[in-house]
Protein backbone atom coordinates (compact mmCIF):
# COMPACT_ATOMS: atom_id res chain seq x y z
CA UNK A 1 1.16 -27.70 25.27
CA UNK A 2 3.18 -25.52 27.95
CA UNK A 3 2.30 -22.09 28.72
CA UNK A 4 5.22 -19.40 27.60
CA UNK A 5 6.69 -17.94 30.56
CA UNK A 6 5.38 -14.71 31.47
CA UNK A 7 7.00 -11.58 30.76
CA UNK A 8 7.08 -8.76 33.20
CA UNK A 9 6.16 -5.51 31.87
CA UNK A 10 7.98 -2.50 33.92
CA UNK A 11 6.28 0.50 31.93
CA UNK A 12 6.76 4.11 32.25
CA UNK A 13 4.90 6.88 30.64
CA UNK A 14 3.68 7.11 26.97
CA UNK A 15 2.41 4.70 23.99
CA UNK A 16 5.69 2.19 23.90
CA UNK A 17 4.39 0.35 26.91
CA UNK A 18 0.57 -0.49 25.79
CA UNK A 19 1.99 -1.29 22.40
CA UNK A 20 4.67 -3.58 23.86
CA UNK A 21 2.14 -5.17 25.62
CA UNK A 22 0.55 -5.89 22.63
CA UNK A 23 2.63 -7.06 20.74
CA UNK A 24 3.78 -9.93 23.66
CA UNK A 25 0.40 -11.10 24.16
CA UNK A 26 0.05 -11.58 20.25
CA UNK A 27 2.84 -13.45 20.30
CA UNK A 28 1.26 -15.91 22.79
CA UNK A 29 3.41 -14.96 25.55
CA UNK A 30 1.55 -13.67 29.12
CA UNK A 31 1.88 -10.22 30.23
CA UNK A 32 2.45 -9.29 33.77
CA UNK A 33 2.09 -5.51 33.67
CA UNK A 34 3.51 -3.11 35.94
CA UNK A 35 2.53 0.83 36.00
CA UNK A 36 5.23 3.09 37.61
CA UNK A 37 2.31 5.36 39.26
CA UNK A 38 4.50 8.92 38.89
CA UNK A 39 4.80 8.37 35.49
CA UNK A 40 1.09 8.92 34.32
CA UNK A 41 1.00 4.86 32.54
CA UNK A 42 -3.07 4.61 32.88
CA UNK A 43 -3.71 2.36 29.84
CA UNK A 44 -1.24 -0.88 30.20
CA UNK A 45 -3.73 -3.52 32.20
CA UNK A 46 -5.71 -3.74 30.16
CA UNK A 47 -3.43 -5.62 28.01
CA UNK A 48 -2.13 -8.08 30.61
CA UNK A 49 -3.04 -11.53 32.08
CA UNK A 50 -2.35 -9.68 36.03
CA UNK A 51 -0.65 -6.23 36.55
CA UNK A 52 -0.93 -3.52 39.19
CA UNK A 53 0.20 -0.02 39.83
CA UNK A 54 3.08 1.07 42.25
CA UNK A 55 5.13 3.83 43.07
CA UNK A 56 8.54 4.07 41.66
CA UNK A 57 10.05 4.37 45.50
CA UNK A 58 8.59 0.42 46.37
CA UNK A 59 11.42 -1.61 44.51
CA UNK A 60 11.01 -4.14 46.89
CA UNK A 61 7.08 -4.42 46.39
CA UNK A 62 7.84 -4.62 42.75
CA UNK A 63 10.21 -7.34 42.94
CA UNK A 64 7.91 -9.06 45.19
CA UNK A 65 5.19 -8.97 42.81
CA UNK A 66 6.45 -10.18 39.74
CA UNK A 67 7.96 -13.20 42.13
CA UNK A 68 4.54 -14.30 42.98
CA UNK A 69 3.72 -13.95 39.30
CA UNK A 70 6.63 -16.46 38.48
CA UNK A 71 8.28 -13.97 36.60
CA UNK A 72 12.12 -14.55 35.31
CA UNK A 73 12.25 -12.04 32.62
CA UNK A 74 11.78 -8.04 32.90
CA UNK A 75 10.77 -5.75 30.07
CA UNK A 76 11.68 -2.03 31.13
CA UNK A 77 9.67 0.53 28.68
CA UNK A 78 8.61 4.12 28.40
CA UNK A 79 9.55 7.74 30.06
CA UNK A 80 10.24 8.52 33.24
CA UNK A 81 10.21 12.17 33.53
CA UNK A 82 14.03 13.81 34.52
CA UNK A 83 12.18 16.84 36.34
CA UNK A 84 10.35 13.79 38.41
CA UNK A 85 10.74 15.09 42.55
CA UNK A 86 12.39 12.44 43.78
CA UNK A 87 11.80 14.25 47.42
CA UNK A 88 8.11 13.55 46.95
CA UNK A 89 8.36 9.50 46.79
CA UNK A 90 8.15 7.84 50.26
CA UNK A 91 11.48 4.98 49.51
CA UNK A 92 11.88 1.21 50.91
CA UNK A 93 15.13 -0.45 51.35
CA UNK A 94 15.65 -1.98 47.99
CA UNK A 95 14.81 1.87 46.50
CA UNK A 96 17.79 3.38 48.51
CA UNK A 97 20.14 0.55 47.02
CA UNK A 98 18.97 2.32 42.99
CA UNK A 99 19.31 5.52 44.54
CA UNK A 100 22.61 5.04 45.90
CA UNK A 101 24.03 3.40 42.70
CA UNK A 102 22.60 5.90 40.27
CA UNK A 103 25.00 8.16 38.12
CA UNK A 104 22.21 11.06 37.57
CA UNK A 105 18.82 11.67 37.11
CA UNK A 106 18.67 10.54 33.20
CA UNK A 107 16.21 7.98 32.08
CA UNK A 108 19.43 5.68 31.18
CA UNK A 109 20.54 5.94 34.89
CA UNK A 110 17.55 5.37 36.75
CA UNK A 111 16.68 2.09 34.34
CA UNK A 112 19.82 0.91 34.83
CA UNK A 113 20.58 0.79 38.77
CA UNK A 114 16.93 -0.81 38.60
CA UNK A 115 17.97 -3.12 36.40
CA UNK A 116 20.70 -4.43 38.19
CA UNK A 117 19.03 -4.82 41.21
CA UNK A 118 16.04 -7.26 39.05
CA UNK A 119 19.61 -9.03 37.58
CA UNK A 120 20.51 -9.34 41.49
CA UNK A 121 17.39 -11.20 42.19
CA UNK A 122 17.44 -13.52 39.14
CA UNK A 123 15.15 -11.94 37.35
CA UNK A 124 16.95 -11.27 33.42
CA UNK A 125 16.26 -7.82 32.21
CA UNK A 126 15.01 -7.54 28.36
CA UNK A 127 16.37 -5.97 25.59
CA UNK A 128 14.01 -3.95 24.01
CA UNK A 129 15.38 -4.39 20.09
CA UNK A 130 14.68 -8.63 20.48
CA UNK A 131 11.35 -8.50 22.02
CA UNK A 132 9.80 -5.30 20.13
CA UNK A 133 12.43 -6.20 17.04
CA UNK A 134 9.14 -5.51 14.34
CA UNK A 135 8.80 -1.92 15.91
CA UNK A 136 12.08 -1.45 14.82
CA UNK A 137 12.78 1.22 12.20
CA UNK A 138 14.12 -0.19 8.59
CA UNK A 139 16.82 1.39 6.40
CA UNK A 140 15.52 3.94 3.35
CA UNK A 141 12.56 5.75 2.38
CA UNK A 142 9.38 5.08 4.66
CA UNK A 143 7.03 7.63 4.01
CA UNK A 144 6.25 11.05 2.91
CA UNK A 145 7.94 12.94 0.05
CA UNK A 146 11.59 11.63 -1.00
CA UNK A 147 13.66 14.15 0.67
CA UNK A 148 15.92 16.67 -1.53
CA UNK A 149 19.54 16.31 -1.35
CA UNK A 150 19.47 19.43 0.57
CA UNK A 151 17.73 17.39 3.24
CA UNK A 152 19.91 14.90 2.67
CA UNK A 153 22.63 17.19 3.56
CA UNK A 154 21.04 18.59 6.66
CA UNK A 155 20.41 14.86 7.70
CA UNK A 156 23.96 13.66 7.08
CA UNK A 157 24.94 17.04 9.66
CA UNK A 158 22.15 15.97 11.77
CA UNK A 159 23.54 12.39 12.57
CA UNK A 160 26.91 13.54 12.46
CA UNK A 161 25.76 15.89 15.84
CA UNK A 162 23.28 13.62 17.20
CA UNK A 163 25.26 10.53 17.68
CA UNK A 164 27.92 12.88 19.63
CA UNK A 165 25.06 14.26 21.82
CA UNK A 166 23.17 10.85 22.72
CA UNK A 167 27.22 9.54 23.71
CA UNK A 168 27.32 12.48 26.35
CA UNK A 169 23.81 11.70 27.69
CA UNK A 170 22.26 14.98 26.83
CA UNK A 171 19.35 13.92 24.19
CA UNK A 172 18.70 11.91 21.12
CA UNK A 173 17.58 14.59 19.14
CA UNK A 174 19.01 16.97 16.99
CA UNK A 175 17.33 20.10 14.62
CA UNK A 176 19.36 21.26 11.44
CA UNK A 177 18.18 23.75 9.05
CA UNK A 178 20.01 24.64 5.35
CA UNK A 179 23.92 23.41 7.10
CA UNK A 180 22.69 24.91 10.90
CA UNK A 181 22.25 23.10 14.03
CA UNK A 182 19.32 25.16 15.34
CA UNK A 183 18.48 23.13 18.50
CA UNK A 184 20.21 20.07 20.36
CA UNK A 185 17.94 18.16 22.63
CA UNK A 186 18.65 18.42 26.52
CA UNK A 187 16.43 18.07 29.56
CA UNK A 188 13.48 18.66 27.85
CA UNK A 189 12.90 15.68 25.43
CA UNK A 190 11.87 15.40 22.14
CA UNK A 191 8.58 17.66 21.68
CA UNK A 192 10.14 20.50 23.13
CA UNK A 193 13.17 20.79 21.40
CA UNK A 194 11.26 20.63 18.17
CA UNK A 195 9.05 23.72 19.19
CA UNK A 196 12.08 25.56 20.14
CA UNK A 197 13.71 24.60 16.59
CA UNK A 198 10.56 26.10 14.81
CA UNK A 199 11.11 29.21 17.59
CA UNK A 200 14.85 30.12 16.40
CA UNK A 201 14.81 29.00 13.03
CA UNK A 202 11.29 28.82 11.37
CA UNK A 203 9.35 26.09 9.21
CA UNK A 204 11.40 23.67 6.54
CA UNK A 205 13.41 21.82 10.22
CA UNK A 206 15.19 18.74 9.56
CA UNK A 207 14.46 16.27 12.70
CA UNK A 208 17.19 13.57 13.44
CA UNK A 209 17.26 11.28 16.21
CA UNK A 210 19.93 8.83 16.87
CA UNK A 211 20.78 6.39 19.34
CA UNK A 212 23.84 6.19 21.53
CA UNK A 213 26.67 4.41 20.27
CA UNK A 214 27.27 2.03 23.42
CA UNK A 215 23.06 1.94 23.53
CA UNK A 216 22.17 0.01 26.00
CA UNK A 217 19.15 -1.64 24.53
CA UNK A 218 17.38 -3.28 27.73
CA UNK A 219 16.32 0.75 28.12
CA UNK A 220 15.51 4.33 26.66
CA UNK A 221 16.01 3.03 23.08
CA UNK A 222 14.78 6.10 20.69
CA UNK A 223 11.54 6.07 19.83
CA UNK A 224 8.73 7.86 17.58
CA UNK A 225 5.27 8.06 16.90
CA UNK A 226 2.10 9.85 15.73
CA UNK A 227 2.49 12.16 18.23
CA UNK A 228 5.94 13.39 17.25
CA UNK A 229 4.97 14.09 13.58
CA UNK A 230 2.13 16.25 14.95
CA UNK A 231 4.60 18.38 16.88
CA UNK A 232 6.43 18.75 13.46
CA UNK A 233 3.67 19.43 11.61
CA UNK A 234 3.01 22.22 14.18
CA UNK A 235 6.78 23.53 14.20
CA UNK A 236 6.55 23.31 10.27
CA UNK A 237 9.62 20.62 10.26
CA UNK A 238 10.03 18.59 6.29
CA UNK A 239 11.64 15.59 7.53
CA UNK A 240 11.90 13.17 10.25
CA UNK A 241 15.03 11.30 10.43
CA UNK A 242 15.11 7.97 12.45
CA UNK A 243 18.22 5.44 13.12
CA UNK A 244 17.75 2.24 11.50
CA UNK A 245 17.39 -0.89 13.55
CA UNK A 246 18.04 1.24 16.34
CA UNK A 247 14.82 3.29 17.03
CA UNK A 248 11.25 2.17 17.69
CA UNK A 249 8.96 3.57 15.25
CA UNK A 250 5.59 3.43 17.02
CA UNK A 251 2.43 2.73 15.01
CA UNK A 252 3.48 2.46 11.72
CA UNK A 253 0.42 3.19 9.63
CA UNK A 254 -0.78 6.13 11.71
CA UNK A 255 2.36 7.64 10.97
CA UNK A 256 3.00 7.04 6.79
CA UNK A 257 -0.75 8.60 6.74
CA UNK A 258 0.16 11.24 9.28
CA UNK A 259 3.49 11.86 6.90
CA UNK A 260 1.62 12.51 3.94
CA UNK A 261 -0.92 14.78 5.78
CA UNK A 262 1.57 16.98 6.94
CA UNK A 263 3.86 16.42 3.79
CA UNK A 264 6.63 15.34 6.46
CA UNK A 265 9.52 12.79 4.99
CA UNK A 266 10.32 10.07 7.35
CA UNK A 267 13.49 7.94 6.50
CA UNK A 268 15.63 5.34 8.39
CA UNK A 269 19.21 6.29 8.55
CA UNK A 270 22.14 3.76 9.09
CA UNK A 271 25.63 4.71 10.04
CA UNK A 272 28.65 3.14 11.05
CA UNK A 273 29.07 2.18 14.68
């Protein structure tokens, strides 16, 4: 029987990229992992048939490796940090090519000029929705309390904002309190606008988080996990409000029992695009 094709895993900072990993080598397929070192990735190789760790300034090393790996296809997962000095990074050739075509310094910007230049040397570029499709967050009640149809109401305001925000680049992530926007997420990412939600407004926060509506879904899908519902349970937020099919919903289990620690209502939203 012949071998799946490996996939090559670009990964960032955070949890997505260990459980994306995962969740390619249990589908039989080998994982060539790849640790951006300024992002703080530590865990990933473990996971993968070969990887290595380079800096985010040696494109050309990069491509080079996952040539001699035979790789074809590119997954591109996790954070990269937008206060990231870019005057610290020492970068070759191929690096000054991104840096030239970039738009700005948001996550969707820097994925994206690298992405093109892995498209430029025949090397297809993932989208994150197909191959992590079962992290995907379903439509409805997922965990928690059933929210009241005043959170309903602060959710429908929530999305209504959010969606507007993510088009204009700024965040994913919106807080709304009893019909108030209390805090739009900006440079900070997700955490931090929740703590400065609980700052201005106090506990009961609704927590909505949205995707763009041109997403492109190679890179910087939304995502959530364990660790986001602890920040809530810190800030005193009641519900957690997640796009359908559109967000990545990070270990599942951890966070329904996590939900009904805190007493936190999760729920997958759809809307019209």
């Amino acid at each position: 029987m012949k071998q799946p094709a490996p996939l090559g895993l670009l990964a960032g900072g955070g949890r997505l990229p260990i459980l994306a990993a995962q969740a390619v080598a249990a589908a039989g397929r080998p994982v060539v992992g790849l640790q951006l070192a300024e992002t703080g990735q530590k865990g990933l190789l473990r996971h993968c048939a070969a990887g290595t760790t380079l800096s985010l300034g040696k494109v050309g090393a990069i491509v080079d490796f996952y040539r001699q790996h035979g790789v074809a296809e590119v997954l591109v997962v996790g954070k990269v940090e937008k206060k990231l000095n870019f005057a610290e990074i020492e970068f070759d050739a191929l690096a000054l090519e991104v840096l030239a075509t970039m738009a700005g310094r948001q996550d969707s910007s820097i994925f994206a000029a690298v992405a093109d230049i892995f498209e430029s040397h025949d090397m297809h570029v993932a989208r994150q929705t197909d191959v992590l499709s079962s992290l995907l967050a379903p439509e409805g009640h997922l965990a928690g309390p059933v929210p009241s149809e005043r959170i309903a109401a602060d959710i429908a305001l929530g999305f209504s904002v959010a969606s507007v925000v993510a088009d204009y680049d700024i965040g994913q992530t919106v807080a709304v309190k009893q019909g108030v926007v209390v805090a739009v997420e900006a440079f900070e990412h997700t955490d931090a606008c929740i703590r400065r939600a609980a700052r201005l407004a106090g506990k009961g926060q609704v927590i909505c988080k949205a995707a763009r509506s041109r997403q492109d879904t190679r890179f910087d899908v939304p995502a959530v996990g364990p660790a986001t519902l602890r920040q809530m349970g810190k800030a005193g937020a009641s519900c957690l409000a997640l796009e359908a099919g559109w967000t990545l919903w990070l270990d599942q289990e951890i966070c329904r029992a996590e939900a009904a620690r805190l007493n936190i209502s999760i729920v997958g939203v759809t809307r019209r695009r």
